[in-house]
Protein backbone atom coordinates (compact mmCIF):
# COMPACT_ATOMS: atom_id res chain seq x y z
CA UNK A 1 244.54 171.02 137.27
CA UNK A 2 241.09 170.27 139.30
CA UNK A 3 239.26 169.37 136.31
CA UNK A 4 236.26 166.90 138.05
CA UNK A 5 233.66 164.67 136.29
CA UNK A 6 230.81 164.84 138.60
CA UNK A 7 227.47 165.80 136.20
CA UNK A 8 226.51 162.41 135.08
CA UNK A 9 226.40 161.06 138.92
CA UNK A 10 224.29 164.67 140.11
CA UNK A 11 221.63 163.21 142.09
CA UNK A 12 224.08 160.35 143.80
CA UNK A 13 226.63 163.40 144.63
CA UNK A 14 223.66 165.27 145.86
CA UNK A 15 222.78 162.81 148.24
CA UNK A 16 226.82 162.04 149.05
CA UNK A 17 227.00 165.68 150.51
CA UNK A 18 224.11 165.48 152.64
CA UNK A 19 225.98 162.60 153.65
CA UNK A 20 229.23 163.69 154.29
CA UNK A 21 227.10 166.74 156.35
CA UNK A 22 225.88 164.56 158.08
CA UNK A 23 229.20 162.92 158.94
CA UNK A 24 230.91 166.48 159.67
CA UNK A 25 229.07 168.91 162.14
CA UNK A 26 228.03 172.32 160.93
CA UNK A 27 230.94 174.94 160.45
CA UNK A 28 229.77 177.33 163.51
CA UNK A 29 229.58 174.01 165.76
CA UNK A 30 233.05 173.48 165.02
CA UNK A 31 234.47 176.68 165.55
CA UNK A 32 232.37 176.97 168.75
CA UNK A 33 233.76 173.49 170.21
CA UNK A 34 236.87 173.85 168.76
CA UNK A 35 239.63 171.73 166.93
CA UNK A 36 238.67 168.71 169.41
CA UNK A 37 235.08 168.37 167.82
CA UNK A 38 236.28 168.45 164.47
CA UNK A 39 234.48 165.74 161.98
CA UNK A 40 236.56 162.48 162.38
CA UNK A 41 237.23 159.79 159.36
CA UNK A 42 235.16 156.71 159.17
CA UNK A 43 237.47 153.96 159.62
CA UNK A 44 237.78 152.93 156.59
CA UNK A 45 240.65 155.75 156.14
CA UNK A 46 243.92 154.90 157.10
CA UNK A 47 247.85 156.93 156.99
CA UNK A 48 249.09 155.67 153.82
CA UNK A 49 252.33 155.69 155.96
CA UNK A 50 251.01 152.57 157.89
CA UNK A 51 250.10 150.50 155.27
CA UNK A 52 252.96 151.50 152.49
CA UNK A 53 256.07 153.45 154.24
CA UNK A 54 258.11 153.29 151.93
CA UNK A 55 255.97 155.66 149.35
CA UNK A 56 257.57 159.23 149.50
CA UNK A 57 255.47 161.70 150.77
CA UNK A 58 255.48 165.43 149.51
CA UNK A 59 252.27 167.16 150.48
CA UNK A 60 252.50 170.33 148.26
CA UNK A 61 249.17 172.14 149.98
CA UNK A 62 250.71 171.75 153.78
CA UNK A 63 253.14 174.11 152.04
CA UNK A 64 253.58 177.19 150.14
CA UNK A 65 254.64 175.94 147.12
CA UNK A 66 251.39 175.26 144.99
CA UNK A 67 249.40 177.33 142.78
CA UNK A 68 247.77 179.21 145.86
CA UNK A 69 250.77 180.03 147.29
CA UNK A 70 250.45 179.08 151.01
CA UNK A 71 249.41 176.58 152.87
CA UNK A 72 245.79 175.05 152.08
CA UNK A 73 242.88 175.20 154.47
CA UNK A 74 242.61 171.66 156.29
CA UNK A 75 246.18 170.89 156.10
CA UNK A 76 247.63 170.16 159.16
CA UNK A 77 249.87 167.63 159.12
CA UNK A 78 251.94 166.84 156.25
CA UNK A 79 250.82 163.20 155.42
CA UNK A 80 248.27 161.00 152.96
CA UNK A 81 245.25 159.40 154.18
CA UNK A 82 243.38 157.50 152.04
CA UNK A 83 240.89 154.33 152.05
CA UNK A 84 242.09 151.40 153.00
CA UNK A 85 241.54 149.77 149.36
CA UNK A 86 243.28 152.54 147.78
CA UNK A 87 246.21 152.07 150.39
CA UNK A 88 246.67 148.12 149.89
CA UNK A 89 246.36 148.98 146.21
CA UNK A 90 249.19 151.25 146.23
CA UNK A 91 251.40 149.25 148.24
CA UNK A 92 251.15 146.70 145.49
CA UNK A 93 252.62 149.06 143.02
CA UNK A 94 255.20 149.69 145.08
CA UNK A 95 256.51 146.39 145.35
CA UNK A 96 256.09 146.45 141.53
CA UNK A 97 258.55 149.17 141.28
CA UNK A 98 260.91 149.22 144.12
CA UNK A 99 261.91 145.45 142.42
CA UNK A 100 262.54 147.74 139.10
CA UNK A 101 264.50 149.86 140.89
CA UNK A 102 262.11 153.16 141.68
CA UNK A 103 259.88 154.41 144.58
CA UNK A 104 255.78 156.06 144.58
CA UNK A 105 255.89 159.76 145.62
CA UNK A 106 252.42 161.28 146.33
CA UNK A 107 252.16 164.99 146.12
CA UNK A 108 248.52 165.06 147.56
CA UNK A 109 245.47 162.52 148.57
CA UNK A 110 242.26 162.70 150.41
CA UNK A 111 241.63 166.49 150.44
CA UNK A 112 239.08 167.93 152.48
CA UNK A 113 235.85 169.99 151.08
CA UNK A 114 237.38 173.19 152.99
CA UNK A 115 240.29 172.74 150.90
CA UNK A 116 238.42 172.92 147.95
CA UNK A 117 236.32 176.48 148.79
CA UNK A 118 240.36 177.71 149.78
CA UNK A 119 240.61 176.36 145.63
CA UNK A 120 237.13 178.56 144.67
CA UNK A 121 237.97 182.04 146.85
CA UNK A 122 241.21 181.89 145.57
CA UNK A 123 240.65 181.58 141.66
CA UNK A 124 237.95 184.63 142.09
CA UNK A 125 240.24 186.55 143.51
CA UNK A 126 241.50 187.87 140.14
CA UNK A 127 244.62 190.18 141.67
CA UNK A 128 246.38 187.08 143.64
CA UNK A 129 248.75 185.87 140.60
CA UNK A 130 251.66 185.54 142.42
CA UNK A 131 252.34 182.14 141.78
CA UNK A 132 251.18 182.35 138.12
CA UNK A 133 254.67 182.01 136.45
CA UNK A 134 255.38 179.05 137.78
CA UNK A 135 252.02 177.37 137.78
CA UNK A 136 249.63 178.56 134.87
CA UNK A 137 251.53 181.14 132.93
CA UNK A 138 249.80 180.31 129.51
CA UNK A 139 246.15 180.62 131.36
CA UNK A 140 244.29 183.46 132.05
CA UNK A 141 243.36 183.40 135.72
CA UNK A 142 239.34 184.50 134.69
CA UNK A 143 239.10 181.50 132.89
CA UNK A 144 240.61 178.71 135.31
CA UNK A 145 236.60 177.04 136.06
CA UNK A 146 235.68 177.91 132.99
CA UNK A 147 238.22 175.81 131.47
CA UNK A 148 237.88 173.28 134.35
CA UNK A 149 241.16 173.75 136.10
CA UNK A 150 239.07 175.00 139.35
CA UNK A 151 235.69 173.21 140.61
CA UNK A 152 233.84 173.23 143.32
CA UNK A 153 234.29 169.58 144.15
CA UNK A 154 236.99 166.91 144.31
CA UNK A 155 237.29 163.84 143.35
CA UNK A 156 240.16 163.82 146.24
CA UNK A 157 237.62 164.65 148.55
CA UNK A 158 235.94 161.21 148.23
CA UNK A 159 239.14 159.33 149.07
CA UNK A 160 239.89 157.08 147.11
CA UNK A 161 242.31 159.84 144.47
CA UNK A 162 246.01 160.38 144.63
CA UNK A 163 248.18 162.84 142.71
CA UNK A 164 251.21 160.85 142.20
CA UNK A 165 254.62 160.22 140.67
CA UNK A 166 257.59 157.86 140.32
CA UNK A 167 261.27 158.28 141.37
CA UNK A 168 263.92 156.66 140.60
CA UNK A 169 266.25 154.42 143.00
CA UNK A 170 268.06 156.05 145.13
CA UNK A 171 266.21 159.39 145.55
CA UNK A 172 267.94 162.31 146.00
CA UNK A 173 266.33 164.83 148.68
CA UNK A 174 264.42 167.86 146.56
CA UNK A 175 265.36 171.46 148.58
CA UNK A 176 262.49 173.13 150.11
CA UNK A 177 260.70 175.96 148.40
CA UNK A 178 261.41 179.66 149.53
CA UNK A 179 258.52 182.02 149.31
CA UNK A 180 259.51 184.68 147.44
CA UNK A 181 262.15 182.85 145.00
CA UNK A 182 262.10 183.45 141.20
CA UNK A 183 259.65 181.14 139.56
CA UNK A 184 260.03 179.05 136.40
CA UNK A 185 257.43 177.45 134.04
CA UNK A 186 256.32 174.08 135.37
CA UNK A 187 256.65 173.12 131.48
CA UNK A 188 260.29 174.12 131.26
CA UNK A 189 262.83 171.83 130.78
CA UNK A 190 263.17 169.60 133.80
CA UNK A 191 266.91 171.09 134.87
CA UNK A 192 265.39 174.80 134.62
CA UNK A 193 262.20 174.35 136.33
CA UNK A 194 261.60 174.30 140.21
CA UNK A 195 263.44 171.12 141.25
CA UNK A 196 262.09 167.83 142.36
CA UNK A 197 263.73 164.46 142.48
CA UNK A 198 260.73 162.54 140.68
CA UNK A 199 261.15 161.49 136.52
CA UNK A 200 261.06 163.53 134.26
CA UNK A 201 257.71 163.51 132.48
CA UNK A 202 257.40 166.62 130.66
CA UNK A 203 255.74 169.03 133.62
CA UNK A 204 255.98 169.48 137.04
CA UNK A 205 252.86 168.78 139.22
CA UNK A 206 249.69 170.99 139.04
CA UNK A 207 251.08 172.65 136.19
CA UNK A 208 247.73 174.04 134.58
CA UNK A 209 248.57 173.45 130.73
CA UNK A 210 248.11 170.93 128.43
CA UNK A 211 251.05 169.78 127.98
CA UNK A 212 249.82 167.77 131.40
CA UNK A 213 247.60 165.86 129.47
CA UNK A 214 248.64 162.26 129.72
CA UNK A 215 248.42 161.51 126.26
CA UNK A 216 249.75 164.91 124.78
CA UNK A 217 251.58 164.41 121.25
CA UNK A 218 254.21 166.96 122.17
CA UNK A 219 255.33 164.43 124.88
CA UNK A 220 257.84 161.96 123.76
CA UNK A 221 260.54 159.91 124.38
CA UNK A 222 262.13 158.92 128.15
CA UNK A 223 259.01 161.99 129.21
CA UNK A 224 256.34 159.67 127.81
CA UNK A 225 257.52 156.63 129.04
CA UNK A 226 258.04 158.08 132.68
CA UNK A 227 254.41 158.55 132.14
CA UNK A 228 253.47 155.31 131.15
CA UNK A 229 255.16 154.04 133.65
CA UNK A 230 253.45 155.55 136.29
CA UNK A 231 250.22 155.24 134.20
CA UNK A 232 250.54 151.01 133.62
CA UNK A 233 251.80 150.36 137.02
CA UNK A 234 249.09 151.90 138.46
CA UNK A 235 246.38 150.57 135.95
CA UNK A 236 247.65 147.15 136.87
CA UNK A 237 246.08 147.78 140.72
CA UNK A 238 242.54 148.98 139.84
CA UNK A 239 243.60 152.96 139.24
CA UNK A 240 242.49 155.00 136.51
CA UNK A 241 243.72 157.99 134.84
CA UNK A 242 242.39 161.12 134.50
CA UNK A 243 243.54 162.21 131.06
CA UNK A 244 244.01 166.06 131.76
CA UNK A 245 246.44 165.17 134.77
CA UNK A 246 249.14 162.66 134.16
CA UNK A 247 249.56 162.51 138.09
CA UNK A 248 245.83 162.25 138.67
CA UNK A 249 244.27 158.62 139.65
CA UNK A 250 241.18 157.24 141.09
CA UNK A 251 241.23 153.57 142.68
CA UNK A 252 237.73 151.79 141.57
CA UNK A 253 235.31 151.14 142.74
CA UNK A 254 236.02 154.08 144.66
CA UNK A 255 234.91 153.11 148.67
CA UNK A 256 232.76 156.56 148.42
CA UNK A 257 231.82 156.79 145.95
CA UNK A 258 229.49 159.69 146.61
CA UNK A 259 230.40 161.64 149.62
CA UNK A 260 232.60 164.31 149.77
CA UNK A 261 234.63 164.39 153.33
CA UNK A 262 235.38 167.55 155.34
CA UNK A 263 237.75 165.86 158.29
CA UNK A 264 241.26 167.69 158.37
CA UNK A 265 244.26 166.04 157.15
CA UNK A 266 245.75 165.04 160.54
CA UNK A 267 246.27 161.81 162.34
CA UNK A 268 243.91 162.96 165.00
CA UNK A 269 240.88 162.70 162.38
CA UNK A 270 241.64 159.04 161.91
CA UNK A 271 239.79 156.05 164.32
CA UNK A 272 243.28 154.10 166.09
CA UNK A 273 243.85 151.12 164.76
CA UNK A 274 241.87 148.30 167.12
């Protein structure tokens, strides 16, 4: 889901995109100077990877396996790059759990604004449902903003938001997706549905239902206490939960709080460490 709370902080996120604008060149610069002039990170983003390695990494848009079904503008290197607070944070919670035995996986992080408009074209293109079955098969695709599934800004885009899960000690390795393959309800039960080597907790990631709602009664047992897991461990660090999205969390306060960033996902974006 890309359900995003933005309307009681309008005028601040008006003035955080002029900001990040100003950050990023315009669009026609870029293309005219090339991937070298790209907008670059402030450096207060780091690679997750240097500050917590041994967090799993499984960047669903750098691949075709999310709802869009290929890989997501602005992806192009498989990796998470956050703010430094929201790094440190989560390589507290990691020590948390590795001593209990499990590992962090993130399945996305800072996401640029491009990514986002790849989000919007997509969901108004009403004849692209190819990855429907697995992803929202209960949800018509002409109501995906209307419902808030799809917006036109993200949280992610700000920095400081990861989609995230827990696995259990030792991980297995999940099989890559195959473009093409027969797709299965991200709600299914865990052994039918596409595999991944992450807890079970009732869904699998970006499934558009509501059955991903943290809190949903239908959720019990060893699902709902995957969740909580995940949800207290992370709570514990300064995270909170958004309660449509059981993998959803925002470190606060968030380091920008206002601006929504348009640098690639690529080590090249980031400033070297000094």
């Amino acid at each position: 889901m890309r359900r995003i709370r933005t309307a009681s902080h309008a005028p601040l996120a008006a003035a955080g995109v002029l900001l990040a604008l100003a950050v990023a060149p315009a669009p026609a610069a870029q293309a005219a100077s090339g991937q070298g002039h790209e907008p670059k990170a402030p450096e207060e983003f780091v690679a997750l990877h240097d500050v917590a390695p041994s967090i799993r990494q499984d960047i669903r848009y750098f691949t075709e396996h999310n709802f869009v079904g290929e890989p997501i503008d602005g992806y192009r290197q498989p990796m998470c790059i956050v703010t430094k607070d929201t790094a440190k944070a989560l390589a507290r919670a990691q020590r948390s759990l590795l001593s209990r035995g499990y590992t962090l996986k993130v399945y996305d992080c800072y996401r640029p604004q491009r990514a986002v408009d790849h989000f919007v074209r997509w969901a108004k293109d009403l004849d692209d449902e190819k990855m429907k079955p697995e992803f929202y098969p209960r949800v018509e695709k002409n109501r995906l903003f209307e419902d808030g599934y799809i917006a036109e800004k993200s949280g992610h885009s700000r920095g400081s938001t990861v989609d995230i899960t827990v696995v259990k000690l030792p991980a297995k390795p999940t099989r890559p997706y195959h473009p093409g393959e027969p797709l299965v309800p991200c709600y299914a039960p865990k052994e039918e549905r596409f595999p991944d080597n992450s807890v079970d907790t009732g869904t699998g990631f970006d499934c558009f239902d509501t059955l991903s709602h943290t809190d949903d009664p239908r959720i019990t047992g060893e699902q709902r206490a995957n969740r909580q897991l995940l949800k207290t461990t992370l709570e514990r660090e300064g995270f909170t939960n958004l309660p449509e999205e059981w993998w959803h969390f925002t470190h606060k306060p968030e380091t920008f709080p206002d601006t929504y960033f348009d640098f690639p996902v690529s080590r090249h974006s980031l400033t070297p460490p000094h």
